[in-house]
N, C-alpha and C. Protein backbone atom coordinates (compact mmCIF):
# COMPACT_ATOMS: atom_id res chain seq x y z
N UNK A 1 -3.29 25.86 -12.98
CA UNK A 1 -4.24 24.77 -12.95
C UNK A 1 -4.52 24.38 -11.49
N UNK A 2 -5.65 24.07 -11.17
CA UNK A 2 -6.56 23.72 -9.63
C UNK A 2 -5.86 22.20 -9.42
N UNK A 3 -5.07 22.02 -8.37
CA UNK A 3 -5.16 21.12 -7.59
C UNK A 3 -6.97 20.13 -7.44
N UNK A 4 -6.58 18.65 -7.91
CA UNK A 4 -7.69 17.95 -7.94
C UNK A 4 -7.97 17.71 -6.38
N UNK A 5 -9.62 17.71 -5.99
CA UNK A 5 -9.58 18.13 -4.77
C UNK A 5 -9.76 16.12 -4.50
N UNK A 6 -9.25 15.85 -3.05
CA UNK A 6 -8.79 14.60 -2.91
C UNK A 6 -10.31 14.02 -2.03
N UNK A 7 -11.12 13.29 -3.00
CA UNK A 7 -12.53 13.00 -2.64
C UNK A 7 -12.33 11.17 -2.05
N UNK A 8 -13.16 10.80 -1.55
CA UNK A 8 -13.37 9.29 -0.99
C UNK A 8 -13.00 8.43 -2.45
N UNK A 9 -14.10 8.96 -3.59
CA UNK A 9 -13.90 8.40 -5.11
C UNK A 9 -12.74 8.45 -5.70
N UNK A 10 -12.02 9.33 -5.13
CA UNK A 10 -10.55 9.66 -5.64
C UNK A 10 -9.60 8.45 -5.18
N UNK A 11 -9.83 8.33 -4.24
CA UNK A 11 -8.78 7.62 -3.08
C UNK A 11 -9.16 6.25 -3.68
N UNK A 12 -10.45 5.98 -3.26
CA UNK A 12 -10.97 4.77 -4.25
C UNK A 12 -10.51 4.31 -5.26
N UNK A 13 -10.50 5.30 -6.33
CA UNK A 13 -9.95 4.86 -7.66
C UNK A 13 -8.66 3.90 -7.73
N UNK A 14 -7.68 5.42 -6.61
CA UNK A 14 -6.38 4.57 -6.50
C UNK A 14 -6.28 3.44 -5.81
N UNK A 15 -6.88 2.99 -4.70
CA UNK A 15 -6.86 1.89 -3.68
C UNK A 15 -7.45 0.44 -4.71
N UNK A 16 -8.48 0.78 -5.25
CA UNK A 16 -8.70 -0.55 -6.23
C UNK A 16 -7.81 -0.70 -7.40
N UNK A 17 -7.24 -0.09 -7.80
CA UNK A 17 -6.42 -0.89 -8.88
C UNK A 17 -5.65 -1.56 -8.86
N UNK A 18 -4.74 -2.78 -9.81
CA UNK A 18 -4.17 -3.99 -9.64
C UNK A 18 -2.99 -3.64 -9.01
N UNK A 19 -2.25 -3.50 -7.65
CA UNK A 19 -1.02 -3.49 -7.41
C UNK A 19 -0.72 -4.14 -7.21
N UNK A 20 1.13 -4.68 -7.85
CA UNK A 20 1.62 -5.84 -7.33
C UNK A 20 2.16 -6.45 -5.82
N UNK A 21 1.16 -7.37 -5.61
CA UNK A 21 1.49 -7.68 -4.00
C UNK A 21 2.76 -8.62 -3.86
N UNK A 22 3.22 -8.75 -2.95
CA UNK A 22 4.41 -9.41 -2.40
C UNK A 22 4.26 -9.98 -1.03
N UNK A 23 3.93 -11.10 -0.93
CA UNK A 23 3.75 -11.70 0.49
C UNK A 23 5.19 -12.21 1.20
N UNK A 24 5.27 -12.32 2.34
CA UNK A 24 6.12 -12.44 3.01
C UNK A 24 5.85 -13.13 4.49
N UNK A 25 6.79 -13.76 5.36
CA UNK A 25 6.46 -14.24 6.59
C UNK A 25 7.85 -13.79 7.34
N UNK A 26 7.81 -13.45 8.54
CA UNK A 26 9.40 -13.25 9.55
C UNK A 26 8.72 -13.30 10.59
N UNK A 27 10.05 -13.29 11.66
CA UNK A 27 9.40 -12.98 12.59
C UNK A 27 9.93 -11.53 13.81
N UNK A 28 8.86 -11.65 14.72
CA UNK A 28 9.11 -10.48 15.51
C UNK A 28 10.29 -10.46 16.48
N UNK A 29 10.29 -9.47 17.56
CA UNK A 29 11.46 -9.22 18.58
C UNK A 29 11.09 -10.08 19.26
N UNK A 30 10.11 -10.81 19.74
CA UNK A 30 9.75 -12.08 20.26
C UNK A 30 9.80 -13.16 19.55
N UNK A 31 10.25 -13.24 18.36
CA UNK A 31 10.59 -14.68 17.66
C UNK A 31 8.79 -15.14 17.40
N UNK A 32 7.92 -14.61 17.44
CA UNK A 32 6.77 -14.91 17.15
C UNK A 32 6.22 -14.67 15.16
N UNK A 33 6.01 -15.56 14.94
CA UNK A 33 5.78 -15.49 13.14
C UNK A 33 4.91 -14.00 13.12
N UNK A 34 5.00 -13.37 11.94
CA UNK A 34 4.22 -12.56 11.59
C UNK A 34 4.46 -12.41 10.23
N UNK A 35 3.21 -12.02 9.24
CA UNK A 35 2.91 -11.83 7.70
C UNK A 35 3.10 -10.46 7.42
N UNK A 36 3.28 -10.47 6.11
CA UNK A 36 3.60 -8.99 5.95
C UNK A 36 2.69 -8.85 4.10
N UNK A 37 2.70 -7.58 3.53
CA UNK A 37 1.94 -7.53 2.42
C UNK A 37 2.76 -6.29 1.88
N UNK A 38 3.87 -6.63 0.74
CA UNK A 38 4.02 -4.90 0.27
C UNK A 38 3.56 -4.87 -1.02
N UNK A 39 3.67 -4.07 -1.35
CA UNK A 39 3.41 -3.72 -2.67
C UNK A 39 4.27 -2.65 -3.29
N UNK A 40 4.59 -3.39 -4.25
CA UNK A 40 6.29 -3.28 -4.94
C UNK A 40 6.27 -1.92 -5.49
N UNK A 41 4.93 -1.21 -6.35
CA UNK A 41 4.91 0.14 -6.50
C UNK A 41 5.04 1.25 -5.76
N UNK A 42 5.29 0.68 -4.34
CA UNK A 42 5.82 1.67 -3.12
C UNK A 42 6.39 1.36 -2.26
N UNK A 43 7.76 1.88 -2.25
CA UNK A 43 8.96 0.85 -1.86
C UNK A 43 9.01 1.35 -0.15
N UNK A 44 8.29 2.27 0.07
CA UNK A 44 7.92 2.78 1.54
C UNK A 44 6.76 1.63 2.18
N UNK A 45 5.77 1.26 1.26
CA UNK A 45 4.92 0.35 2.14
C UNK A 45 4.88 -1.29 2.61
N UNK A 46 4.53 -1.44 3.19
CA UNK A 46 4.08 -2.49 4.13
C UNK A 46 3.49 -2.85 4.90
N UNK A 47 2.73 -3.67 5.13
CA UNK A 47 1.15 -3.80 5.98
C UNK A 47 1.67 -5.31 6.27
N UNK A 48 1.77 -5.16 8.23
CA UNK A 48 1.70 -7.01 8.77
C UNK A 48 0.77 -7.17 9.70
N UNK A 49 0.29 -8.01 9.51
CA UNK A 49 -0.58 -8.60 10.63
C UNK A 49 -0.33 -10.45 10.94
N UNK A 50 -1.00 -10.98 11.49
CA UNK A 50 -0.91 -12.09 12.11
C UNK A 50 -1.04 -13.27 10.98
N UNK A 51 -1.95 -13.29 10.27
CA UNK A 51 -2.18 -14.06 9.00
C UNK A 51 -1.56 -13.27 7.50
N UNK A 52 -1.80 -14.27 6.45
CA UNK A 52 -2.09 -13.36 5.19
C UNK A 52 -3.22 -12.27 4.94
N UNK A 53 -4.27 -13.37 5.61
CA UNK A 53 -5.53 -12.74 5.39
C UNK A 53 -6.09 -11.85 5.84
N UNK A 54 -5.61 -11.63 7.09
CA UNK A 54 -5.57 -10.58 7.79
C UNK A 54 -4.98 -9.62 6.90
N UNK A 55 -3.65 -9.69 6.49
CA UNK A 55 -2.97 -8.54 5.82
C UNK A 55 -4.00 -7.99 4.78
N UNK A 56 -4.10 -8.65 4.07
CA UNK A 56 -5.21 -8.72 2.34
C UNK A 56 -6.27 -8.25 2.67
N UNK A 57 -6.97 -8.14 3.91
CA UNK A 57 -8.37 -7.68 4.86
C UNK A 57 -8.26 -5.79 4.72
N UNK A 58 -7.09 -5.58 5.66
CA UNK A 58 -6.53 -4.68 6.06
C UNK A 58 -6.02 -3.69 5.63
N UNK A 59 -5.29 -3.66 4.62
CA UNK A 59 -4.44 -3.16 3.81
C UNK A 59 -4.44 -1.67 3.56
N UNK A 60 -5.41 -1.99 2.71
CA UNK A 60 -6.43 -0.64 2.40
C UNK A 60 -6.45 0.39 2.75
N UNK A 61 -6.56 0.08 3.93
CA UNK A 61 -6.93 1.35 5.15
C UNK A 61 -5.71 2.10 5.23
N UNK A 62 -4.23 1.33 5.15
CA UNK A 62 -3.14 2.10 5.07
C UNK A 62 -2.66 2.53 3.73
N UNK A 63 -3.05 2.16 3.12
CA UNK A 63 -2.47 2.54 1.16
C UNK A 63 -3.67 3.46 0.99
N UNK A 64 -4.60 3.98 1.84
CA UNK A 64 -5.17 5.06 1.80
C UNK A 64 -4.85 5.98 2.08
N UNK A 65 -4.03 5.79 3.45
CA UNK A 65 -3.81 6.91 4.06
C UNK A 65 -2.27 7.50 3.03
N UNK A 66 -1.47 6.61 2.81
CA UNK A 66 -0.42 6.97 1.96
C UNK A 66 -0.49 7.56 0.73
N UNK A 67 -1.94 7.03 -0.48
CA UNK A 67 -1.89 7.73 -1.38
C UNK A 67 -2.87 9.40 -1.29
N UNK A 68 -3.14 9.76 -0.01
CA UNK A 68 -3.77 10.76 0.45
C UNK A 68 -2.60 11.70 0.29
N UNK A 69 -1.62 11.56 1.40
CA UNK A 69 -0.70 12.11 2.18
C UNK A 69 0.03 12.73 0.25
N UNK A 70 0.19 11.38 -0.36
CA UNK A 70 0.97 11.10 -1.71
C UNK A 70 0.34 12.70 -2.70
N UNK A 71 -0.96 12.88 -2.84
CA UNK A 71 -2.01 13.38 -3.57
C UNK A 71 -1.92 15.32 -2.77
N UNK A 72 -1.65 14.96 -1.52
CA UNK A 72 -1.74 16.20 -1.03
C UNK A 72 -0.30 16.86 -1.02
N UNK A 73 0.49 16.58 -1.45
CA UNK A 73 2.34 16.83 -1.69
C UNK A 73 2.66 16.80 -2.91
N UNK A 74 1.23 16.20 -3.74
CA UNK A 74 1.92 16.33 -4.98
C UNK A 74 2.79 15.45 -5.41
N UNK A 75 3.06 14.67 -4.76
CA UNK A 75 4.01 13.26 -5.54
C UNK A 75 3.33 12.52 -6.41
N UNK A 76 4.56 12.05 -6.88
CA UNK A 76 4.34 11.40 -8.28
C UNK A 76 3.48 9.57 -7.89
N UNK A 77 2.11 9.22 -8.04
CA UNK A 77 1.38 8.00 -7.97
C UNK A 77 1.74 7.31 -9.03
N UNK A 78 2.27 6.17 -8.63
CA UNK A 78 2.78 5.36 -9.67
C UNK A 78 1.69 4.57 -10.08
N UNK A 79 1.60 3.98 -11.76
CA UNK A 79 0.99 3.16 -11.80
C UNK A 79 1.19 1.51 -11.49
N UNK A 80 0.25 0.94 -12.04
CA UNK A 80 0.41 -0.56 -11.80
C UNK A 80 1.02 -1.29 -12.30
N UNK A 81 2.42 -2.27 -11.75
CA UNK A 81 3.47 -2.86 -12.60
C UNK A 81 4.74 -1.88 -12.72
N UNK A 82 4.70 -0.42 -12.32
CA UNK A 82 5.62 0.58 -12.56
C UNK A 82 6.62 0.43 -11.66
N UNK A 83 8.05 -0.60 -11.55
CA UNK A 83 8.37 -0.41 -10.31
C UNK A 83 9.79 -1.09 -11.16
N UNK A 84 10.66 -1.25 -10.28
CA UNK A 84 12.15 -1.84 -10.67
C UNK A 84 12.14 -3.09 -9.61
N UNK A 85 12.86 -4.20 -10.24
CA UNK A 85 13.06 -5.55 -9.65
C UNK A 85 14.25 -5.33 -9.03
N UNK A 86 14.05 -6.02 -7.62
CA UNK A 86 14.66 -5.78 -6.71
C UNK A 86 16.36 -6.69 -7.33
């Protein structure tokens, strides 16, 4: 069977669906606040920036590049809600 070839619509599909977010605040090696955004269906990610909103803006762009990388290796894409409590 053909490997599905990994299109913008593809990536799309996965990037819009409901993942569970997890907000967070810490701070840096400078003691300066910073936000963070994971999402619990991938215990590898995390996206921080300066605000929330920023994070929630942003995000995207990296849970793209991950479920690319994810799609081209053949790993297993979890769905939404699929995850174990910490």
């Amino acid at each position: 069977m053909e490997k599905e070839k990994i299109t913008d619509e593809l990536l799309d599909k996965y990037v819009d669906l409901d993942w569970t977010m997890e907000f967070g605040e810490d701070l840096d090696f400078e003691g300066k606040p910073y936000h963070y955004l994971r999402l619990k269906e991938f215990e590898e990610f995390c996206y921080c920036g300066k605000t929330k909103e920023i994070c929630l803006q942003n995000y995207k762009k990296q849970l793209r590049l991950l479920i690319r990388v994810m799609l081209e290796f053949d790993d297993h894409i979890p769905e939404p809600g699929e995850f174990e409590e910490d």
